[in-house]
N, C-alpha and C. Protein backbone atom coordinates (compact mmCIF):
# COMPACT_ATOMS: atom_id res chain seq x y z
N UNK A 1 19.85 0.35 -1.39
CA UNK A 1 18.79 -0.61 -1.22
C UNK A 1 17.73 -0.35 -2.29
N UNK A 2 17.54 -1.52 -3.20
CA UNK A 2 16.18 -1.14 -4.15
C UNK A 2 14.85 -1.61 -2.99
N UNK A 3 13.52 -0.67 -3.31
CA UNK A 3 13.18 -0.69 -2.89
C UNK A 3 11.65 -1.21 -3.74
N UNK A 4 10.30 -1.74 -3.60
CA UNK A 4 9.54 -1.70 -4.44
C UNK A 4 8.25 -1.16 -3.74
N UNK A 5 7.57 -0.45 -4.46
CA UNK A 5 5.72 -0.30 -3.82
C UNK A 5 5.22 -0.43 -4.98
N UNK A 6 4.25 -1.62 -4.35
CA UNK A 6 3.04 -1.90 -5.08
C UNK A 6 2.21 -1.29 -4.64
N UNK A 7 0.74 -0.83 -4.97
CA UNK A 7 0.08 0.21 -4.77
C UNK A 7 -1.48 0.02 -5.07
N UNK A 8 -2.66 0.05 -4.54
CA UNK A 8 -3.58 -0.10 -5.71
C UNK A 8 -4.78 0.92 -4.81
N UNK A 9 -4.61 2.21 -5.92
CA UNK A 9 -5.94 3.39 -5.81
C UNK A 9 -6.91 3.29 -6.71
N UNK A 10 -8.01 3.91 -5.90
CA UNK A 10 -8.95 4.17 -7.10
C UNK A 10 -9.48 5.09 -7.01
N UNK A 11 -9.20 5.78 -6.21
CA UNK A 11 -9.36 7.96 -6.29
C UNK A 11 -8.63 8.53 -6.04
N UNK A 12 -7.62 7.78 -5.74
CA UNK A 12 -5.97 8.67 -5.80
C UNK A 12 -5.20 8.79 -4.57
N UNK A 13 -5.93 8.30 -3.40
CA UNK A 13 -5.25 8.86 -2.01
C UNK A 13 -4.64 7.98 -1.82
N UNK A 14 -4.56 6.87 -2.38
CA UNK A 14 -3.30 5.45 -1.73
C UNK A 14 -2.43 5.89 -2.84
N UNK A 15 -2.38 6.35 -4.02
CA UNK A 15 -1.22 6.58 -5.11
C UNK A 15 -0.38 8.03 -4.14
N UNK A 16 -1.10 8.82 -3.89
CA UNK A 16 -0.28 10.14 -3.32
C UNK A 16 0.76 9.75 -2.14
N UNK A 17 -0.25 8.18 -1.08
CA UNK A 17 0.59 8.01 0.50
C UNK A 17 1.75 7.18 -0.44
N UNK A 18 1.62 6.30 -1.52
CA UNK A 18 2.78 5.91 -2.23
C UNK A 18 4.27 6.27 -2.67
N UNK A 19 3.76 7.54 -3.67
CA UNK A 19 4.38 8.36 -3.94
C UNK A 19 5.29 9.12 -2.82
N UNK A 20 4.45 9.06 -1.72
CA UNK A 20 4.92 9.93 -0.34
C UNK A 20 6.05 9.33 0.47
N UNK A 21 5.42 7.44 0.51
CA UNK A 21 6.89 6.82 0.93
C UNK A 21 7.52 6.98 -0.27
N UNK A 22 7.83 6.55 -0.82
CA UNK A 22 8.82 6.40 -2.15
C UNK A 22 9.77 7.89 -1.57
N UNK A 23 9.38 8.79 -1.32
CA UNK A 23 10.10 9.99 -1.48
C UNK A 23 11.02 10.43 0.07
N UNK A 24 10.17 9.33 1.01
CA UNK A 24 11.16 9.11 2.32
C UNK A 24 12.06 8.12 1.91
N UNK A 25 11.79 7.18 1.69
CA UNK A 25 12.83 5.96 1.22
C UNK A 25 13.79 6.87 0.20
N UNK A 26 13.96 7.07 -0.51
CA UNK A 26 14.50 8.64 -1.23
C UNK A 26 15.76 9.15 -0.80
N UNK A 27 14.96 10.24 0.11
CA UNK A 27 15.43 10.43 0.76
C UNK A 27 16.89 9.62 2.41
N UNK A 28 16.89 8.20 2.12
CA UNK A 28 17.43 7.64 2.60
C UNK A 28 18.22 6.55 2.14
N UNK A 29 18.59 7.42 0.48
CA UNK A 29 19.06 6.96 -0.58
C UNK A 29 18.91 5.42 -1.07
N UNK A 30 17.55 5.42 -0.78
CA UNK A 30 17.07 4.05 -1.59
C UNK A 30 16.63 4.13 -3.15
N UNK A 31 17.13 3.13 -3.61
CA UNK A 31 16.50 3.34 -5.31
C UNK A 31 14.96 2.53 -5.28
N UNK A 32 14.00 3.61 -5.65
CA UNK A 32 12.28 2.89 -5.15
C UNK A 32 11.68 3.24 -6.64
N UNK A 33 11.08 1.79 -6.97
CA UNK A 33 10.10 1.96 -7.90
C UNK A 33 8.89 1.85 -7.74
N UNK A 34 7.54 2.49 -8.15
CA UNK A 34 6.09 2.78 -7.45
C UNK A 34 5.83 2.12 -9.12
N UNK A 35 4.57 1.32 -8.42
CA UNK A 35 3.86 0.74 -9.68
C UNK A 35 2.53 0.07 -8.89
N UNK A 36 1.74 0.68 -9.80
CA UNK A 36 0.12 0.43 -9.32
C UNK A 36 0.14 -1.16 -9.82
N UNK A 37 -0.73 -2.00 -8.72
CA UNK A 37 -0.67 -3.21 -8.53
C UNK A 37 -1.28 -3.66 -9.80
N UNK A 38 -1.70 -3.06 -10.99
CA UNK A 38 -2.36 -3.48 -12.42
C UNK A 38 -0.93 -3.93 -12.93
N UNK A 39 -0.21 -3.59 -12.81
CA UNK A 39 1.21 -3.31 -13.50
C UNK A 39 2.43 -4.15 -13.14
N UNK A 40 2.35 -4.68 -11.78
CA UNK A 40 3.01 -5.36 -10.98
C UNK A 40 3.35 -7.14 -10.88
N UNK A 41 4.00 -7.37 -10.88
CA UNK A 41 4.30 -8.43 -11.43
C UNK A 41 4.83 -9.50 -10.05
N UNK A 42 4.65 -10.70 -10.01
CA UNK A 42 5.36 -11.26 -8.95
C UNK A 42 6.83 -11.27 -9.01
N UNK A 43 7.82 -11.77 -10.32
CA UNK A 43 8.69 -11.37 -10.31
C UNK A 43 9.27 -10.07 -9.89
N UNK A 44 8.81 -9.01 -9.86
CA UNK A 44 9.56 -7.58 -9.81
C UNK A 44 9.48 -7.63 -7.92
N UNK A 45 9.08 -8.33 -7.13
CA UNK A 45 8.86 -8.14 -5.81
C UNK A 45 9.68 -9.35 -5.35
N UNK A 46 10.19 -9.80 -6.38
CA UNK A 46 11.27 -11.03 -5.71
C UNK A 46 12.45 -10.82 -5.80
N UNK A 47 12.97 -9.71 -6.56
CA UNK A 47 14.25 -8.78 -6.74
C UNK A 47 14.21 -7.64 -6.22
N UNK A 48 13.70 -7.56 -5.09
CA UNK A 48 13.92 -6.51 -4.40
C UNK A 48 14.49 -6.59 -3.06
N UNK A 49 15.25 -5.30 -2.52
CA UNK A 49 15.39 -5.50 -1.11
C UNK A 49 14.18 -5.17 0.11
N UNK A 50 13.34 -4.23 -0.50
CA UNK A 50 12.16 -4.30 0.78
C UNK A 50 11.28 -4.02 -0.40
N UNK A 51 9.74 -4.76 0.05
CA UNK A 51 8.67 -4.82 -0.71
C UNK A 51 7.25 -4.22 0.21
N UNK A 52 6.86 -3.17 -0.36
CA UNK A 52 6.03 -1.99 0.41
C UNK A 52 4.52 -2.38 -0.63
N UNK A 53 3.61 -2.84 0.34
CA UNK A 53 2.28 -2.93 -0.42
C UNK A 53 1.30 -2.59 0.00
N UNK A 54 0.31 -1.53 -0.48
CA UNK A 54 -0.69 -0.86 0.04
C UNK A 54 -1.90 -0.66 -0.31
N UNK A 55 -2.85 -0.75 0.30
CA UNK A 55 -4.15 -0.47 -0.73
C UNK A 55 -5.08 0.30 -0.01
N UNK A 56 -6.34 0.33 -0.44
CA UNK A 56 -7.38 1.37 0.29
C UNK A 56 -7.89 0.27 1.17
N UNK A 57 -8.97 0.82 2.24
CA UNK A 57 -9.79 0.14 2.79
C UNK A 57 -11.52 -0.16 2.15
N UNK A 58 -11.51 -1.29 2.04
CA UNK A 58 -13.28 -1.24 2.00
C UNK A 58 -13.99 -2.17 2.27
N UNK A 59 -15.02 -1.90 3.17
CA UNK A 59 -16.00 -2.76 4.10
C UNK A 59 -14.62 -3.50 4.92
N UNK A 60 -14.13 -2.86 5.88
CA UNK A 60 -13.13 -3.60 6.75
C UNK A 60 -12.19 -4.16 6.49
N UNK A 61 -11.83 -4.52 5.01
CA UNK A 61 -10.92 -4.70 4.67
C UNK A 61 -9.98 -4.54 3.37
N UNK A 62 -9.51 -5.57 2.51
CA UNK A 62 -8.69 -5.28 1.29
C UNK A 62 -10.30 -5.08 0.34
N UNK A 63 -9.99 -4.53 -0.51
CA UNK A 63 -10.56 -4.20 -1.65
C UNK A 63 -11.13 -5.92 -2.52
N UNK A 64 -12.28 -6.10 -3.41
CA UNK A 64 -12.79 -7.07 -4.14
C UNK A 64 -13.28 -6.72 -5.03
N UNK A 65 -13.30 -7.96 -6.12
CA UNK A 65 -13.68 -7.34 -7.27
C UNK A 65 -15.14 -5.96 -7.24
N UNK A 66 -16.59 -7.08 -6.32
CA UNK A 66 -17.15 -6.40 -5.88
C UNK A 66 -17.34 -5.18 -5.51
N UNK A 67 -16.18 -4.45 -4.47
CA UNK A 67 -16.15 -3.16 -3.60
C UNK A 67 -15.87 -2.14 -4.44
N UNK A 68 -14.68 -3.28 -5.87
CA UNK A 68 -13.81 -1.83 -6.75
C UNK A 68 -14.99 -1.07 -7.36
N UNK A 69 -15.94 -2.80 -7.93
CA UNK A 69 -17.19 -1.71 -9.02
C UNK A 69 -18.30 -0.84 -8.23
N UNK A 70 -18.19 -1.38 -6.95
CA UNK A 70 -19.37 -0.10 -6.27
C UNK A 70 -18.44 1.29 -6.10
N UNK A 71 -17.35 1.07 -6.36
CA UNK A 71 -16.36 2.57 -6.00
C UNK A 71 -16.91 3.04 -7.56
N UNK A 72 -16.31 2.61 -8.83
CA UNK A 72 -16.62 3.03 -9.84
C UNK A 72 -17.73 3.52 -10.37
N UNK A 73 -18.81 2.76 -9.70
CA UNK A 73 -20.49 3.33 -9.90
C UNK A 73 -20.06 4.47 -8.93
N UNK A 74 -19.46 4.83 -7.61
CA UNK A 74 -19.89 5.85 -7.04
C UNK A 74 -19.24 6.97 -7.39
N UNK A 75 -17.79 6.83 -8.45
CA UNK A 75 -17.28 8.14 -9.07
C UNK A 75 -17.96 8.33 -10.35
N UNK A 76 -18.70 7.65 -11.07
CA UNK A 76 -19.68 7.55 -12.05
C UNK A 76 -20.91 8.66 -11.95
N UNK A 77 -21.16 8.83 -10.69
CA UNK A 77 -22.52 9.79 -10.47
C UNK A 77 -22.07 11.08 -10.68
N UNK A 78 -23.42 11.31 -11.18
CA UNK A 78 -23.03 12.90 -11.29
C UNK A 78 -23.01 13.77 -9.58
N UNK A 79 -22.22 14.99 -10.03
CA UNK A 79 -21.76 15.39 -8.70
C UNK A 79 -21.32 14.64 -7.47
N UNK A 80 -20.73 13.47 -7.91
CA UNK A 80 -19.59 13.12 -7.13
C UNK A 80 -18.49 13.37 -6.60
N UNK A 81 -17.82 14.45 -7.46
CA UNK A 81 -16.65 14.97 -7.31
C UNK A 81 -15.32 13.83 -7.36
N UNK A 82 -15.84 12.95 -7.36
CA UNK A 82 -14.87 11.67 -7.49
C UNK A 82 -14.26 11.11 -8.67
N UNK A 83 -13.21 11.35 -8.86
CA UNK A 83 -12.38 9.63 -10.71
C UNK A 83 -11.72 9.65 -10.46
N UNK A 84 -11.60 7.77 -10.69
CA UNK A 84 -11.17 6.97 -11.19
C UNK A 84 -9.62 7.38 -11.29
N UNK A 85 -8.56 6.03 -10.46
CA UNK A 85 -7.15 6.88 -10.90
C UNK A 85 -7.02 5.15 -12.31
N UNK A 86 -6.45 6.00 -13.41
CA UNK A 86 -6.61 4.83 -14.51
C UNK A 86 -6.20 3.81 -14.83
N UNK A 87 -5.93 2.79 -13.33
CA UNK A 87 -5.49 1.53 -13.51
C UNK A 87 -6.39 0.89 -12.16
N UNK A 88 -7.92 1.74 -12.01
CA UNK A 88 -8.40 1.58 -10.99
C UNK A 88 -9.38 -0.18 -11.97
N UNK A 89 -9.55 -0.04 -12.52
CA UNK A 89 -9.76 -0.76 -13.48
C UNK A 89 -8.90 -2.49 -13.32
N UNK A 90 -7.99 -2.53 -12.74
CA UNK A 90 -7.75 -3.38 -12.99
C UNK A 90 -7.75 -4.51 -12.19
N UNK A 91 -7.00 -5.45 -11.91
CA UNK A 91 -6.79 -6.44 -10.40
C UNK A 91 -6.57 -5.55 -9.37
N UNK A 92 -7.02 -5.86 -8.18
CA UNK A 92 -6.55 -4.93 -6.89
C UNK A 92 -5.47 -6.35 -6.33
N UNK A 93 -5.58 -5.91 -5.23
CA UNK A 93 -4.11 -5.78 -4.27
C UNK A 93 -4.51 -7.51 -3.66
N UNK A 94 -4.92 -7.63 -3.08
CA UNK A 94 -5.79 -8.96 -3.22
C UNK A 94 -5.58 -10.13 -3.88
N UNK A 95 -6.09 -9.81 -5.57
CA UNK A 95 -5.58 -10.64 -6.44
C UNK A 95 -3.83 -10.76 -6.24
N UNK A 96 -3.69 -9.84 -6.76
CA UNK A 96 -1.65 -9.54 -6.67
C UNK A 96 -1.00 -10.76 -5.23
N UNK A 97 -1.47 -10.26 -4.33
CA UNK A 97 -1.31 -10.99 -3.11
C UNK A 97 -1.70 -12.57 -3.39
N UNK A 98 -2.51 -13.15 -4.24
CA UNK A 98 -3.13 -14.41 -3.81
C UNK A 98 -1.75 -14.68 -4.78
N UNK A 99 -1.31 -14.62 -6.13
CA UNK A 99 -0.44 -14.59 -7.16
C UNK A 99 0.94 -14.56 -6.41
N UNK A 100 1.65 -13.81 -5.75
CA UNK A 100 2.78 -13.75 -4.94
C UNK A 100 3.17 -15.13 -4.76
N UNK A 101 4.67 -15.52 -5.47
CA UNK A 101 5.40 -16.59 -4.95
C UNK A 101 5.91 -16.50 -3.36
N UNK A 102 6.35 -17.42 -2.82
CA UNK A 102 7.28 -17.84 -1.51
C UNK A 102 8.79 -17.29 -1.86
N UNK A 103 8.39 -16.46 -0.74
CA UNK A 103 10.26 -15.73 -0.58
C UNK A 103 11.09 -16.43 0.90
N UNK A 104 12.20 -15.86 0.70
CA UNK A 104 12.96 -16.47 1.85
C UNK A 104 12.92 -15.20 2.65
N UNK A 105 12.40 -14.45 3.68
CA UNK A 105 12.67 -13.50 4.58
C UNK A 105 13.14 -12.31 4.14
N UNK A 106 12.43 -11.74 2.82
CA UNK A 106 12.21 -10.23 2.45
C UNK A 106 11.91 -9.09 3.24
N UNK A 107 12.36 -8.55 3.27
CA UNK A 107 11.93 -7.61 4.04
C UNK A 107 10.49 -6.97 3.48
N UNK A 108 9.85 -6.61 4.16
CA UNK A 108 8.40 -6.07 3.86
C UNK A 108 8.09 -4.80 4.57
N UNK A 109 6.55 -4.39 4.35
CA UNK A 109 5.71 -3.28 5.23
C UNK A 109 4.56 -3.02 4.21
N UNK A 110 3.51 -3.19 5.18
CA UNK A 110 2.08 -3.15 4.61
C UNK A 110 1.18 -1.30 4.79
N UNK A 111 0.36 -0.90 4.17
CA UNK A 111 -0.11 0.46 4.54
C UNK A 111 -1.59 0.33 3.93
N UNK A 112 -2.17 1.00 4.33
CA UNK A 112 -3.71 1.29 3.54
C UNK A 112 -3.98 2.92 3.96
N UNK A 113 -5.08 2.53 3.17
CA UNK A 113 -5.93 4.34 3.14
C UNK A 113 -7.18 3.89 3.79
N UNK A 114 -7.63 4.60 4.55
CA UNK A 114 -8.85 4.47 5.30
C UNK A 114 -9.96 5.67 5.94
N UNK A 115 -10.88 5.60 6.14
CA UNK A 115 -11.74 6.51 7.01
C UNK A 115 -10.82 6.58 8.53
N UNK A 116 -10.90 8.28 8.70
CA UNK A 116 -10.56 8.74 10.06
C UNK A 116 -11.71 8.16 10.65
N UNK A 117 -10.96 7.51 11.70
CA UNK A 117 -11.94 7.07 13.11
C UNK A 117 -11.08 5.72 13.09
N UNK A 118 -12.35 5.21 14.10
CA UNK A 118 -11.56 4.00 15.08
C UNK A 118 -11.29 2.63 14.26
N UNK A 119 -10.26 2.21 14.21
CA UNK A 119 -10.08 0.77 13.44
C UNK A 119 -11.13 -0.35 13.20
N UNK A 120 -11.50 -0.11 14.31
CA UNK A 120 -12.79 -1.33 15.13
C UNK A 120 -14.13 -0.65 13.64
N UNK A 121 -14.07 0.39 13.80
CA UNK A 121 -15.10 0.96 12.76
C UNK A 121 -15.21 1.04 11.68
N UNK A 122 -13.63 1.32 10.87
CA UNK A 122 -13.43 1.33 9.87
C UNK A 122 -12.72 0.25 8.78
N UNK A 123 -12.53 -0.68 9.67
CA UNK A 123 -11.27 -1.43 9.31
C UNK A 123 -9.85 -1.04 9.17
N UNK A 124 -9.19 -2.10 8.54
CA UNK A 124 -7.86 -1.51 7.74
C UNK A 124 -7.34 -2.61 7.28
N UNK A 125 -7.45 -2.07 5.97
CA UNK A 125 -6.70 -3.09 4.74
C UNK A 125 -5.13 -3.67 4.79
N UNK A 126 -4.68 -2.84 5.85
CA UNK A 126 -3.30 -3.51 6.11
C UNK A 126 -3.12 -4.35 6.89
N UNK A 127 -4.13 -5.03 7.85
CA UNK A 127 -3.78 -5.86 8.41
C UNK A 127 -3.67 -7.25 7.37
N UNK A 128 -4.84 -7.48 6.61
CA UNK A 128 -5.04 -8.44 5.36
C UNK A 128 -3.44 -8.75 4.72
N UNK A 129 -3.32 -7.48 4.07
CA UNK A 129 -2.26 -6.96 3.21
C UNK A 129 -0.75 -7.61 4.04
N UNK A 130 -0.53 -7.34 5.38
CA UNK A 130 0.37 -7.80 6.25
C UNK A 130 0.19 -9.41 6.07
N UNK A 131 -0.85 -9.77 6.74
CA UNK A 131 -0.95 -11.27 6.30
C UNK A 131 -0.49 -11.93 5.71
N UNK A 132 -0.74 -11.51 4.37
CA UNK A 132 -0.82 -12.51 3.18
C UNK A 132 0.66 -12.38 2.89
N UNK A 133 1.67 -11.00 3.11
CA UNK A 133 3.07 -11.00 2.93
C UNK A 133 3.68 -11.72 3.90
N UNK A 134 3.28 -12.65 5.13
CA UNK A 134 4.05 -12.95 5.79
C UNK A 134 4.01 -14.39 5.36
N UNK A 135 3.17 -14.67 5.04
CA UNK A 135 2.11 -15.94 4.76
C UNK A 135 3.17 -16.67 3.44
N UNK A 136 3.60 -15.87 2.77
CA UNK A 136 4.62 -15.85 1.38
C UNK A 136 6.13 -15.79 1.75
N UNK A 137 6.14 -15.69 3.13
CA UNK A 137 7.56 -15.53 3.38
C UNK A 137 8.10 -14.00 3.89
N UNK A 138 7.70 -13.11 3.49
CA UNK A 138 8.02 -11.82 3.95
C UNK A 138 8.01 -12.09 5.29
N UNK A 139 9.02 -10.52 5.18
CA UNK A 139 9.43 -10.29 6.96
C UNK A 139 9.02 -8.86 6.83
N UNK A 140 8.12 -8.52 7.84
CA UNK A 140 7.64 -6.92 8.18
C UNK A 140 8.85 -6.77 9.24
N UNK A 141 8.71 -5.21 8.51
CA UNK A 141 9.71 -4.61 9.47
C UNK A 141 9.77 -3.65 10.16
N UNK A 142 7.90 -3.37 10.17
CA UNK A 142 7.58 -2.34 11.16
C UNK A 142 6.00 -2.79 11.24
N UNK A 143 5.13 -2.05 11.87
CA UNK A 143 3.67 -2.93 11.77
C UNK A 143 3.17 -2.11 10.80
N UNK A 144 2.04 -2.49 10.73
CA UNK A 144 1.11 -1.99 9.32
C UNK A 144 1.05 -0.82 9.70
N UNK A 145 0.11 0.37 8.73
CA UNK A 145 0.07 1.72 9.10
C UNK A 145 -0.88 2.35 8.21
N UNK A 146 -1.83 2.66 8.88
CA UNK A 146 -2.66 3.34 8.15
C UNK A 146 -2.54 5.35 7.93
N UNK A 147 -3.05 5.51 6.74
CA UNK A 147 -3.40 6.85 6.22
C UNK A 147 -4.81 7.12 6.21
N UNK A 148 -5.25 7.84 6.83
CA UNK A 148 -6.66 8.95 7.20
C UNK A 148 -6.95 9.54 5.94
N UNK A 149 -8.15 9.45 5.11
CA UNK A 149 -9.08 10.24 4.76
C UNK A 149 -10.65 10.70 5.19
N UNK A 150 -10.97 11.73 4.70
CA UNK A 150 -11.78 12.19 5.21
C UNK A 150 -13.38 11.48 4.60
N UNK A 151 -13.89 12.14 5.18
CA UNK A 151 -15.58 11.54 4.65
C UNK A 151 -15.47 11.94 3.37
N UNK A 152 -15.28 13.12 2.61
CA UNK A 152 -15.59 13.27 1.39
C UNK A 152 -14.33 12.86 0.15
N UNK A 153 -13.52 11.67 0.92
CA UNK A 153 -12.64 11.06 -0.23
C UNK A 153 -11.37 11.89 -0.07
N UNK A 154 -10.89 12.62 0.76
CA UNK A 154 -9.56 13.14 0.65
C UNK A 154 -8.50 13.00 1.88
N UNK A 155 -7.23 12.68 1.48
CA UNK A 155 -6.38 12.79 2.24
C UNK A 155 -6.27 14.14 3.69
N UNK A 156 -6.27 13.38 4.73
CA UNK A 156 -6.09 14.93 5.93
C UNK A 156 -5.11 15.19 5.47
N UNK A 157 -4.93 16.42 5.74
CA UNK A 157 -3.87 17.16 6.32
C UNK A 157 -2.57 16.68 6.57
N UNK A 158 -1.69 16.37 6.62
CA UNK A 158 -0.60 16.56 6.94
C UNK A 158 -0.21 14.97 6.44
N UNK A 159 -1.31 14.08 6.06
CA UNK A 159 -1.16 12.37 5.89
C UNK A 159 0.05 12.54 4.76
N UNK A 160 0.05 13.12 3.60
CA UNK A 160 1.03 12.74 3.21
C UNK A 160 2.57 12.76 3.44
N UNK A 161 2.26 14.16 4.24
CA UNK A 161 4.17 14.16 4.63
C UNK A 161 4.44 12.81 6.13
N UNK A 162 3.31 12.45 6.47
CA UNK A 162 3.26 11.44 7.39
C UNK A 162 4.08 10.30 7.01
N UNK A 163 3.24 9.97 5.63
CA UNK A 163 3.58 8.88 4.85
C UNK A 163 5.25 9.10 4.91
N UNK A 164 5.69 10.44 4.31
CA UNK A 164 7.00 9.99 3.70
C UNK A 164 8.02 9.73 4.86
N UNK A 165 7.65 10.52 6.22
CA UNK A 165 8.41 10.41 7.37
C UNK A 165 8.34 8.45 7.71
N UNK A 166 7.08 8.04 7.21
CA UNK A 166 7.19 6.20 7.46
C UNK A 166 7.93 5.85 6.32
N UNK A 167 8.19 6.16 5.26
CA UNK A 167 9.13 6.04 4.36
C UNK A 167 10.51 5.47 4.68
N UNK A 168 10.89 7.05 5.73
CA UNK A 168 11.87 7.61 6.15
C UNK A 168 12.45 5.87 7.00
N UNK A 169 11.61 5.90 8.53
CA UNK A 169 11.25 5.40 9.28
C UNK A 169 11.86 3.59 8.25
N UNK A 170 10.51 3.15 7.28
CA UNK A 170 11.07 2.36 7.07
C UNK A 170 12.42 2.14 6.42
N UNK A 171 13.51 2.69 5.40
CA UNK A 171 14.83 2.83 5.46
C UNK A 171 15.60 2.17 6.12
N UNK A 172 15.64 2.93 7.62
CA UNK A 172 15.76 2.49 8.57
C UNK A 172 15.60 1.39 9.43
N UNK A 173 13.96 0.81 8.98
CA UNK A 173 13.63 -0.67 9.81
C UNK A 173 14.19 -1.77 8.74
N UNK A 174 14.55 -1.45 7.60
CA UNK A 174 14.50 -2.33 6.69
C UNK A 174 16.49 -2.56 6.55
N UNK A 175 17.32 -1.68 7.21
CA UNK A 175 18.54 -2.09 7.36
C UNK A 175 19.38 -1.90 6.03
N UNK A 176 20.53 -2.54 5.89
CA UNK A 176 21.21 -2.77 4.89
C UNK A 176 20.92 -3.52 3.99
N UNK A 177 21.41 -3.39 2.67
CA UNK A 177 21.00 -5.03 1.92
C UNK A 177 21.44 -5.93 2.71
N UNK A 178 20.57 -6.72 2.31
CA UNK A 178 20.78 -8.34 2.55
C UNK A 178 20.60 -8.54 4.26
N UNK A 179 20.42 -7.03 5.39
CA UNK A 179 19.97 -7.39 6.54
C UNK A 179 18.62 -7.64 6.66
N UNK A 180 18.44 -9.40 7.55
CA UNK A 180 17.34 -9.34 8.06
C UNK A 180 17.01 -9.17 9.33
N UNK A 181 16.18 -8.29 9.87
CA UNK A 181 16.36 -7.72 11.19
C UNK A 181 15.60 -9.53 12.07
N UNK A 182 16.88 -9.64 13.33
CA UNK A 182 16.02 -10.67 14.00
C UNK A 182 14.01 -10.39 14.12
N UNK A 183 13.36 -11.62 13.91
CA UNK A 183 12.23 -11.55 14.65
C UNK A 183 12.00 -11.81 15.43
């Protein structure tokens, strides 16, 4: 099964939960290509067998032009401890999504990066992200899923091997080629 993730970080913790599925799907001998959503193309998500798209959370939801440059002013300060991953720069996940042609029943699965705590509080960019892939024709094949960071910008504990076990997980929800699981 080829597999695709689109991806879009801008301090690195949605590129690592990326990288993390990619390496469950992998592991479940899928062939997966990771490409930050600057890079990503609508064609390359229409030749695929499952299409994995993820982004960070901000202000409750997907990322805007707006949210990216207040991220960039805020890894900009001194003693931030924060940069820039280098395609943070470009279209986010959003744009990519509005661009997406109409598929016939792709298989899909949406993810974001978010503040630990309650959904209601923090949002999550995957519900958006889910949307707009179903909206195009995709078929999810598991529900959205968020990854936990902490207040000071970093992945918890154990989130990335999380990720790759949903990796794993999706493999599995996403079937054989050419299966589309009833909805």
């Amino acid at each position: 099964m080829r597999a695709l993730i689109v991806y879009e970080s801008l301090y690195g913790n949605t590129h690592i939960v990326a990288n993390s599925i990619a390496a469950g799907l992998r592991d479940k001998a899928c062939d997966v290509t990771v490409v930050p959503v600057s890079r990503a193309t609508p064609e390359m998500a229409i030749h695929t067998d499952l299409l994995v798209a993820g982004g960070p959370t901000h202000v409750h939801g997907m990322t805007s032009g707006s949210t990216r440059r207040m991220a960039a002013e805020v890894a900009m300060k001194a003693g931030s401890g924060l940069s820039l991953e280098p395609d943070a720069a470009g279209p986010g996940m959003r744009d990519w999504l509005h661009d997406l042609g109409s598929v016939q029943a792709i298989p899909a699965a949406a993810f974001d990066t978010r503040l630990d705590g309650s959904p209601i509080l923090t949002g999550h960019a995957s519900g958006g992200i889910a949307h707009r892939l179903r909206r195009h024709g995709y078929h999810l094949v598991v529900p959205a899923e968020s990854f936990l960071v902490s207040k000071q910008n970093a992945l918890l504990e154990d989130e990335a091997e999380r990720a790759k076990s949903w990796g794993e997980a999706l493999a599995f929800a996403a079937g054989p080629i050419g299966h589309v699981p009833a909805s």
